[in-house]
C-alpha atoms as a PDB file:
ATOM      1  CA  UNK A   1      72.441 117.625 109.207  1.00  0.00           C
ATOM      2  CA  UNK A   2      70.469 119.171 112.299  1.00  0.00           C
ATOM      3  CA  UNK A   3      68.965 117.536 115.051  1.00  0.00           C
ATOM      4  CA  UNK A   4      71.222 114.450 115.913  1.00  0.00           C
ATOM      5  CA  UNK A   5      69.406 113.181 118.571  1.00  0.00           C
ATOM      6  CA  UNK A   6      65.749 113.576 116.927  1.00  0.00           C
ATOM      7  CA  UNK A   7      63.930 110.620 115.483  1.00  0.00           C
ATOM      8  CA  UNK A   8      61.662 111.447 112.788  1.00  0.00           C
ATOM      9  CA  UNK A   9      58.445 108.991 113.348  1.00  0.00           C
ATOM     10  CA  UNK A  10      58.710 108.398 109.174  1.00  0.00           C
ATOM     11  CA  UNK A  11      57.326 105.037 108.279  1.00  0.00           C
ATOM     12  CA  UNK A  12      59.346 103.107 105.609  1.00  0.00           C
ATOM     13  CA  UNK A  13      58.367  99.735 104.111  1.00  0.00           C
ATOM     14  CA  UNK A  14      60.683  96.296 104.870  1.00  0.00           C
ATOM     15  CA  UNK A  15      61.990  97.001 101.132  1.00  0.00           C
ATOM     16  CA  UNK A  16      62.498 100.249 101.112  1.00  0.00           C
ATOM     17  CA  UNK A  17      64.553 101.785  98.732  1.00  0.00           C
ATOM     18  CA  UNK A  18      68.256 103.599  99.292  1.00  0.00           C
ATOM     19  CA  UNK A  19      66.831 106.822  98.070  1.00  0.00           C
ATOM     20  CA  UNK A  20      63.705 106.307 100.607  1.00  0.00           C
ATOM     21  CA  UNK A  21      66.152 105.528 103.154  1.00  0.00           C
ATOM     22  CA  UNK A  22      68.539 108.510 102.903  1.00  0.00           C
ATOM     23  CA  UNK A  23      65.712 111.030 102.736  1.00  0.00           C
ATOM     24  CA  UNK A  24      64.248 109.321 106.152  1.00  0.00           C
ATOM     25  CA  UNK A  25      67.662 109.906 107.385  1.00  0.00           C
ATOM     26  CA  UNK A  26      68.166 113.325 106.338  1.00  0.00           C
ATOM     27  CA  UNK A  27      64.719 114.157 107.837  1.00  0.00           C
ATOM     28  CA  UNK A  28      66.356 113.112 111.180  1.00  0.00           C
ATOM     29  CA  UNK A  29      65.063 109.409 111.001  1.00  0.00           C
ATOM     30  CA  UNK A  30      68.006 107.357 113.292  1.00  0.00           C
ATOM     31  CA  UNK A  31      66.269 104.255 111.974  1.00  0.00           C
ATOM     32  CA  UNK A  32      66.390 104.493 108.717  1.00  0.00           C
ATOM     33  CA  UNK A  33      69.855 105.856 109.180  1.00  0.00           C
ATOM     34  CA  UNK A  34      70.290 102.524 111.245  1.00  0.00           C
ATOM     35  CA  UNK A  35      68.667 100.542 107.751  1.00  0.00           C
ATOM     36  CA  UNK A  36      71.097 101.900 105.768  1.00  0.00           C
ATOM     37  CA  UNK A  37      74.553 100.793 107.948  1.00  0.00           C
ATOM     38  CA  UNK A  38      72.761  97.410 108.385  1.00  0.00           C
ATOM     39  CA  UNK A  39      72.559  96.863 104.574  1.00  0.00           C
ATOM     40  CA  UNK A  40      76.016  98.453 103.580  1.00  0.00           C
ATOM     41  CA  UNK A  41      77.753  97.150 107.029  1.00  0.00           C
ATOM     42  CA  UNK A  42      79.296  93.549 105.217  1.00  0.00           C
ATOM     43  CA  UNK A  43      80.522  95.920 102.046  1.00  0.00           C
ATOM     44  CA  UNK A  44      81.962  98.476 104.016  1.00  0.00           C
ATOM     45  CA  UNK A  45      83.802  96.308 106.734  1.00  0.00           C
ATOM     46  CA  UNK A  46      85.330  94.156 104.114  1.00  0.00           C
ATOM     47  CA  UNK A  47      86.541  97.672 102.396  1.00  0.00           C
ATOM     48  CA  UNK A  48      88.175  98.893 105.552  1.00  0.00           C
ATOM     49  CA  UNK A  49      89.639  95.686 106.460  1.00  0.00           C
ATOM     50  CA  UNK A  50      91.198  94.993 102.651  1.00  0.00           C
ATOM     51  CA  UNK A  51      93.192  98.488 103.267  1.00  0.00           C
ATOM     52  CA  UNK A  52      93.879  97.833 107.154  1.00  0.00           C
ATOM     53  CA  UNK A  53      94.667  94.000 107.458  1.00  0.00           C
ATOM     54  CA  UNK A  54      92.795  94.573 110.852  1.00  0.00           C
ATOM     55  CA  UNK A  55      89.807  93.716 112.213  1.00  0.00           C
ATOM     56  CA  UNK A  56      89.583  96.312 115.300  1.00  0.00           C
ATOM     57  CA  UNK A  57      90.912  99.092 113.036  1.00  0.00           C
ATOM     58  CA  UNK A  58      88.244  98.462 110.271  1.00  0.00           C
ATOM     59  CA  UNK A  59      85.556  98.099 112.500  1.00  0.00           C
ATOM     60  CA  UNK A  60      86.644 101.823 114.177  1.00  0.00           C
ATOM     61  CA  UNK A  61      86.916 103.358 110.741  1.00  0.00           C
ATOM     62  CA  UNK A  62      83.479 102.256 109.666  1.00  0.00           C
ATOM     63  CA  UNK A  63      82.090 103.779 112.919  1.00  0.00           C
ATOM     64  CA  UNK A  64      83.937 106.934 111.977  1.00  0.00           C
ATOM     65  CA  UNK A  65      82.817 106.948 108.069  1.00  0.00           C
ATOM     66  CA  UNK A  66      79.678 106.057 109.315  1.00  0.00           C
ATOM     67  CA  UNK A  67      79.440 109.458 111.850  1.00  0.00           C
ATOM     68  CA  UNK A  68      81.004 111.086 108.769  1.00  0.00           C
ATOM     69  CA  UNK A  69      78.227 110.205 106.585  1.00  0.00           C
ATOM     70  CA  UNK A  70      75.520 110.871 108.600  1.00  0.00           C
ATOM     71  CA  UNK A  71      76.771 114.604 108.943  1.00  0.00           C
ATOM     72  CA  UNK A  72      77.166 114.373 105.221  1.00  0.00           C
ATOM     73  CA  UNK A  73      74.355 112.638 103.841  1.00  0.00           C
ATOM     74  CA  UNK A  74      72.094 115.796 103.106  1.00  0.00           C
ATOM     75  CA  UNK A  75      74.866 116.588 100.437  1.00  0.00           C
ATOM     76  CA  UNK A  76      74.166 113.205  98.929  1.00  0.00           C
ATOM     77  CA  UNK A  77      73.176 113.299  95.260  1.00  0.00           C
ATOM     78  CA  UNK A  78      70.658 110.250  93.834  1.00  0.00           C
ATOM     79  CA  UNK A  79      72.776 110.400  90.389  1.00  0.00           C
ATOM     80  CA  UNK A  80      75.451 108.588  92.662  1.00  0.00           C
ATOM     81  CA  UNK A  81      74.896 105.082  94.004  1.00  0.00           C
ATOM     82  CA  UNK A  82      75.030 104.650  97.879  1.00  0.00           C
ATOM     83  CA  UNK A  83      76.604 101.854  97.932  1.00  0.00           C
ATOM     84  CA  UNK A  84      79.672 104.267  95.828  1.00  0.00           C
ATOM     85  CA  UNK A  85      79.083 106.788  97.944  1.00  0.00           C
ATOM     86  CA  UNK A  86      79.920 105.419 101.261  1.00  0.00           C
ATOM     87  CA  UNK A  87      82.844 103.133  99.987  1.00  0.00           C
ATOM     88  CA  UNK A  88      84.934 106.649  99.168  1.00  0.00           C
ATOM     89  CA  UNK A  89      84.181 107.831 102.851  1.00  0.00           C
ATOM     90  CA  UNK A  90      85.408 104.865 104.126  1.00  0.00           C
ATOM     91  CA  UNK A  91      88.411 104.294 101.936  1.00  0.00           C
ATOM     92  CA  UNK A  92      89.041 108.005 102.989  1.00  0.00           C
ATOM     93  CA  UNK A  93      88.816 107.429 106.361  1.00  0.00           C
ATOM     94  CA  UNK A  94      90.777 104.007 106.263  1.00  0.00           C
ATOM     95  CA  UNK A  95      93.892 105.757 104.230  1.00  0.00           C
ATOM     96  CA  UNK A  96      93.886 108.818 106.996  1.00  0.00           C
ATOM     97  CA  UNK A  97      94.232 105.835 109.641  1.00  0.00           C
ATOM     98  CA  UNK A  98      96.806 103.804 107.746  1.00  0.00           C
ATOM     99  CA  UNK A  99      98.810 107.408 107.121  1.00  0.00           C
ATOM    100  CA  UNK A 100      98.609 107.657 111.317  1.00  0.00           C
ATOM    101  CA  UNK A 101      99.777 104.816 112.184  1.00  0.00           C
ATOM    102  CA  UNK A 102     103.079 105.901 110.835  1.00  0.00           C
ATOM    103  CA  UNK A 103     105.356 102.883 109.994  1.00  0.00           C
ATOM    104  CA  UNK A 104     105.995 100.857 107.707  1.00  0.00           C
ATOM    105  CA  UNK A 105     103.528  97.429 106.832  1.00  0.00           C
ATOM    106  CA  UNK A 106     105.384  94.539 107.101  1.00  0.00           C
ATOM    107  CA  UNK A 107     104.243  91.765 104.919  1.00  0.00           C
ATOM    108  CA  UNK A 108     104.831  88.313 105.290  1.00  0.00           C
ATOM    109  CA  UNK A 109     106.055  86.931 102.141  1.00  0.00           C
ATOM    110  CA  UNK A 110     103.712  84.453  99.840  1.00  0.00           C
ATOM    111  CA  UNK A 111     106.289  81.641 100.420  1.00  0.00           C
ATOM    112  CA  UNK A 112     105.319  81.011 103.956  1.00  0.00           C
ATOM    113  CA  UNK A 113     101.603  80.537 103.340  1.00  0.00           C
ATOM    114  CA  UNK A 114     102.795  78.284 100.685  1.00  0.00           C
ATOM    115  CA  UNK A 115     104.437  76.076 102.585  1.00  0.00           C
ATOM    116  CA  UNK A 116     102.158  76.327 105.545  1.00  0.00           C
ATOM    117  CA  UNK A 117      99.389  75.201 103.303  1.00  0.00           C
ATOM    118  CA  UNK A 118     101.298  72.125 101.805  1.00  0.00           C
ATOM    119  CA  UNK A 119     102.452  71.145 105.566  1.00  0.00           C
ATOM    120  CA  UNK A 120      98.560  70.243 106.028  1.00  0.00           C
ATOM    121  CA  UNK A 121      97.980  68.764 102.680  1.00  0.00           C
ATOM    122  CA  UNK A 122     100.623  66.138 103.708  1.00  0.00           C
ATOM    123  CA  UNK A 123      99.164  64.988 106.698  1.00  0.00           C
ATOM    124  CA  UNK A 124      97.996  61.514 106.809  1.00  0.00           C
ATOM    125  CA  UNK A 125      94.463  61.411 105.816  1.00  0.00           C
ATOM    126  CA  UNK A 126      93.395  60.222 109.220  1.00  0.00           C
ATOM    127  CA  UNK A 127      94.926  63.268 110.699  1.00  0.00           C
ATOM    128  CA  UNK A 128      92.789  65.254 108.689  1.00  0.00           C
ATOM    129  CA  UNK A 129      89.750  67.263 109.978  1.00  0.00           C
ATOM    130  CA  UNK A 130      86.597  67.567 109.110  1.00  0.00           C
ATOM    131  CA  UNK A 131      85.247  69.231 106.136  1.00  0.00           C
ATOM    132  CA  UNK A 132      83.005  72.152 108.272  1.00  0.00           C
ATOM    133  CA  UNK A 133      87.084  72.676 110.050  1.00  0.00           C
ATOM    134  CA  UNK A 134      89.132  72.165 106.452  1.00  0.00           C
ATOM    135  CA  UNK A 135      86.622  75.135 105.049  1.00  0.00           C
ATOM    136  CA  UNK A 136      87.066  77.222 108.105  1.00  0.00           C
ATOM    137  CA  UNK A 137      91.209  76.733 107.904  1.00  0.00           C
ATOM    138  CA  UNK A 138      90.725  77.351 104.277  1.00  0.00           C
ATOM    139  CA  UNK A 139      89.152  80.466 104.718  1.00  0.00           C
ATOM    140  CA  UNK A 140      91.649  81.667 107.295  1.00  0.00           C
ATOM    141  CA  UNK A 141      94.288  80.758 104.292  1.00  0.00           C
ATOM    142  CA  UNK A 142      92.515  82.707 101.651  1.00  0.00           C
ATOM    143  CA  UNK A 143      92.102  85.893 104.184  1.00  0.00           C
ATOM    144  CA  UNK A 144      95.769  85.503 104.801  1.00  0.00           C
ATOM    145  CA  UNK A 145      96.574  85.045 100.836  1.00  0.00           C
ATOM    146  CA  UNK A 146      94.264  88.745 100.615  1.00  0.00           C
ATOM    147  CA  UNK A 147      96.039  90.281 102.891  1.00  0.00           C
ATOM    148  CA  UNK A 148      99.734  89.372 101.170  1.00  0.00           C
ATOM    149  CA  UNK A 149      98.432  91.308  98.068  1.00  0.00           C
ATOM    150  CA  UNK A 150      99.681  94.585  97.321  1.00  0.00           C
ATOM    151  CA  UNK A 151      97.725  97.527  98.842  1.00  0.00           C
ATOM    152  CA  UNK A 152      96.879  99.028  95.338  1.00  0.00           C
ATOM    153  CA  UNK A 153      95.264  95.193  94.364  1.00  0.00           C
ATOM    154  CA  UNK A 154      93.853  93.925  97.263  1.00  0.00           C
ATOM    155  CA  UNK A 155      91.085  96.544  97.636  1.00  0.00           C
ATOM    156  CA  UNK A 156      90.131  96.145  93.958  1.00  0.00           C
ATOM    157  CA  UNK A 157      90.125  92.497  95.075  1.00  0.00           C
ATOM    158  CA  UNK A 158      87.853  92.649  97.804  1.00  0.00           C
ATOM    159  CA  UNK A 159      85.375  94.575  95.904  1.00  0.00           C
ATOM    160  CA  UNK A 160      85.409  92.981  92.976  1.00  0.00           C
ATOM    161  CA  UNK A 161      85.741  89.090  93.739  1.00  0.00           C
ATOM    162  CA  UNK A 162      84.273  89.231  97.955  1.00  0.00           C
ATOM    163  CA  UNK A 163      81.760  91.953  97.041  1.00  0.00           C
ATOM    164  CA  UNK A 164      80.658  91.355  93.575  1.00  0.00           C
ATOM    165  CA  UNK A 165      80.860  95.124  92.463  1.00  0.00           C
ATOM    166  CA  UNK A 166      80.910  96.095  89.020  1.00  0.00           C
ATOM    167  CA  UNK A 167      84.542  97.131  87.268  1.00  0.00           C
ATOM    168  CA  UNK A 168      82.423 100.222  86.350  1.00  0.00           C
ATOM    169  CA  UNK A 169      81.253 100.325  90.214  1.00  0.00           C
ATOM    170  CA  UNK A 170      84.877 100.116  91.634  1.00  0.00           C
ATOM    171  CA  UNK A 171      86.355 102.615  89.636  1.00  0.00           C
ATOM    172  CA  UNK A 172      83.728 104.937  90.319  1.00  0.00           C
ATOM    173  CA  UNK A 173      84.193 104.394  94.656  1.00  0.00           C
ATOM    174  CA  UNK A 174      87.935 104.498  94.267  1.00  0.00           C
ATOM    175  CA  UNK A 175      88.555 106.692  91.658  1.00  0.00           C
ATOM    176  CA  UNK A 176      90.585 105.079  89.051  1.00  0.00           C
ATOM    177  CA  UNK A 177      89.904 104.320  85.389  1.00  0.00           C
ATOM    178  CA  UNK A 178      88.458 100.610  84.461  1.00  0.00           C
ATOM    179  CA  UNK A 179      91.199  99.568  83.074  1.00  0.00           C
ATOM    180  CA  UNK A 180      93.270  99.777  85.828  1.00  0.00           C
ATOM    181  CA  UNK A 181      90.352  98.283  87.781  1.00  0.00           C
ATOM    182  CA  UNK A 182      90.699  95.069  85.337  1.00  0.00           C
ATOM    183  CA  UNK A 183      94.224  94.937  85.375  1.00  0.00           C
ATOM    184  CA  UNK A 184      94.823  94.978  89.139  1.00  0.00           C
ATOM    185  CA  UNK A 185      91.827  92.685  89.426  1.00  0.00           C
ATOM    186  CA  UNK A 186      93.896  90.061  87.045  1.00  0.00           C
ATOM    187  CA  UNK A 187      96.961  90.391  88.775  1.00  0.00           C
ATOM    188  CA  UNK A 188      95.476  89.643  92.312  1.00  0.00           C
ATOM    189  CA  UNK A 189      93.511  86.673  90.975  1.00  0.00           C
ATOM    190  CA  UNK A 190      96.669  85.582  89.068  1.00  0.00           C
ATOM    191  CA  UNK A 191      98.884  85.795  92.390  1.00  0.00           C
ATOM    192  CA  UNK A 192      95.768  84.246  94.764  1.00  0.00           C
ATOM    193  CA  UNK A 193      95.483  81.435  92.250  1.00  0.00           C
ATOM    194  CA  UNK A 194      99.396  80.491  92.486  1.00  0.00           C
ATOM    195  CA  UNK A 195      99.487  80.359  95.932  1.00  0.00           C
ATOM    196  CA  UNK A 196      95.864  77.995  96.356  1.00  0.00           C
ATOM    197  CA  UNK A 197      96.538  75.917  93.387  1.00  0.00           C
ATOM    198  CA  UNK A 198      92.652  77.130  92.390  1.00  0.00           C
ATOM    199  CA  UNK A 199      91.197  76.719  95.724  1.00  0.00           C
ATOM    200  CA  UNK A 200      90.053  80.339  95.716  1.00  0.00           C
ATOM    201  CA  UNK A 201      86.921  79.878  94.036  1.00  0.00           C
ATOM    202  CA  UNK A 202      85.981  77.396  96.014  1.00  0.00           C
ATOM    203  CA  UNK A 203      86.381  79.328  99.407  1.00  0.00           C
ATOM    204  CA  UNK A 204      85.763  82.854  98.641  1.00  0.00           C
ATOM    205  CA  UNK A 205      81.889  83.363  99.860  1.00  0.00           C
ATOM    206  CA  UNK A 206      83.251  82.562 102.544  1.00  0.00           C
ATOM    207  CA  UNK A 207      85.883  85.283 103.139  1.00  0.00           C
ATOM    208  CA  UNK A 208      86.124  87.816 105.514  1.00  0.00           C
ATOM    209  CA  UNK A 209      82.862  86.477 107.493  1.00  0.00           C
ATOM    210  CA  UNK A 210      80.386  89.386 108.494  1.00  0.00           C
ATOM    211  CA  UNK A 211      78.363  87.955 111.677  1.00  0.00           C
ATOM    212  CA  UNK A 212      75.205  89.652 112.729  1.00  0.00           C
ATOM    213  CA  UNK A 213      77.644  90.146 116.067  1.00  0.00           C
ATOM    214  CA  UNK A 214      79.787  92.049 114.501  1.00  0.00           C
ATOM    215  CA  UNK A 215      76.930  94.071 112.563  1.00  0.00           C
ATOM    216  CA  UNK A 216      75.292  94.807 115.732  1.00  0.00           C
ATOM    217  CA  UNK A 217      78.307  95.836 117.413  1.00  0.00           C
ATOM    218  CA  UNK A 218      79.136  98.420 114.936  1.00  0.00           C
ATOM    219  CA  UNK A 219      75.310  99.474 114.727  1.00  0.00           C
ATOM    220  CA  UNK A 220      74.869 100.346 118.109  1.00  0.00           C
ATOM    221  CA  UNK A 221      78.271 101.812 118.858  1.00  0.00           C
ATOM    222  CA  UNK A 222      77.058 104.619 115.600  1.00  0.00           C
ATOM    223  CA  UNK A 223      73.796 104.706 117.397  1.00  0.00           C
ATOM    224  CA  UNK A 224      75.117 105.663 120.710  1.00  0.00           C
ATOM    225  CA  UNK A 225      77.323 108.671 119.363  1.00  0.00           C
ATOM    226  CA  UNK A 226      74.051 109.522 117.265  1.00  0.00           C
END
């Protein structure tokens, strides 16, 4: 793509459509580039951070799939969705950082959470917090319960139970049949749902939190490079 730094004066409606968006972009439109990481931003932070485990580290690699993209996106072809599109940068990107940081991931086994999470259901009920702080530590539980999943499920996870994509849709960003899409998806659920005694389902709209903070953060360090 030519001309970084130029902002095409290209008017695009409140609803305007991916397709609109990318071809603002590619006609050196910052905004609508700027439109399109504010509507894939939640997606694609919650796909970096299922493969990192890290906050900071996810929030780099989107900036640098985001860079990425924008040098890519005239190559983008409308037979492809987006949303596809810019989950294989950043699971691209996110696997090149995990191969630098060059040791081992050390995972903290599924007992501990266990028992962690039946210390507080013993308390005495007056002891016990308030529902707006039990949701919150719940949360925190499930995110930690994610991140005890095996690499090759807890992607699938994230996109499939946090992100609502298709099985058709996740195969397609990360490149591996349905079936194995289905069958990873199981397993995490199966593991998730021993370990929270079916509190999952209760808590999971709630995972991995996007803030506008963190949306704006991430915006305007793309925008600066840009």
């Amino acid at each position: 793509m030519q001309n970084l730094h130029i902002d095409s004066r290209i008017d695009l409606a409140e609803d305007a459509s991916d397709a609109e968006l990318v071809a603002g972009a590619v006609a050196g439109s910052v905004r609508a580039f700027e439109r399109i990481m504010r509507r894939h931003n939640r997606l694609l932070f919650r796909t970096a951070r299922s493969i990192l485990r890290s906050d900071e580290d996810a929030e780099d690699v989107l900036q640098e799939a985001y860079l990425h993209a924008w040098r890519a996106l005239a190559g983008f072809r409308a037979e492809a969705r987006l949303s596809t599109w810019l989950v294989r940068i950043v699971v691209n990107e996110a696997l090149g950082r995990l191969r630098l940081r060059q040791r081992g991931a050390q995972v903290i086994p599924l007992d501990n959470a266990i028992d962690w999470m039946e210390t507080q259901m013993e308390a005495p009920s007056c002891e016990q917090p308030e529902p707006a702080a039990m949701r919150a530590q719940m949360r925190r539980l499930i995110e930690a319960h994610i991140d005890l999943l095996p690499d090759t499920f807890r992607t699938v996870f994230m996109l499939r139970a946090v992100e609502e994509m298709s099985v058709q849709e996740v195969a397609s960003a990360l490149g591996i049949p349905e079936a194995t899409v289905r069958t990873r998806f199981l397993r995490a659920r199966s593991r998730l749902r021993e370990g929270l005694a079916g509190d999952v389902d209760q808590a999971i709209d709630e995972a991995f939190a996007f803030d506008g903070q963190r949306c704006d953060r991430i915006v305007a360090r793309v925008l600066a490079v840009l």
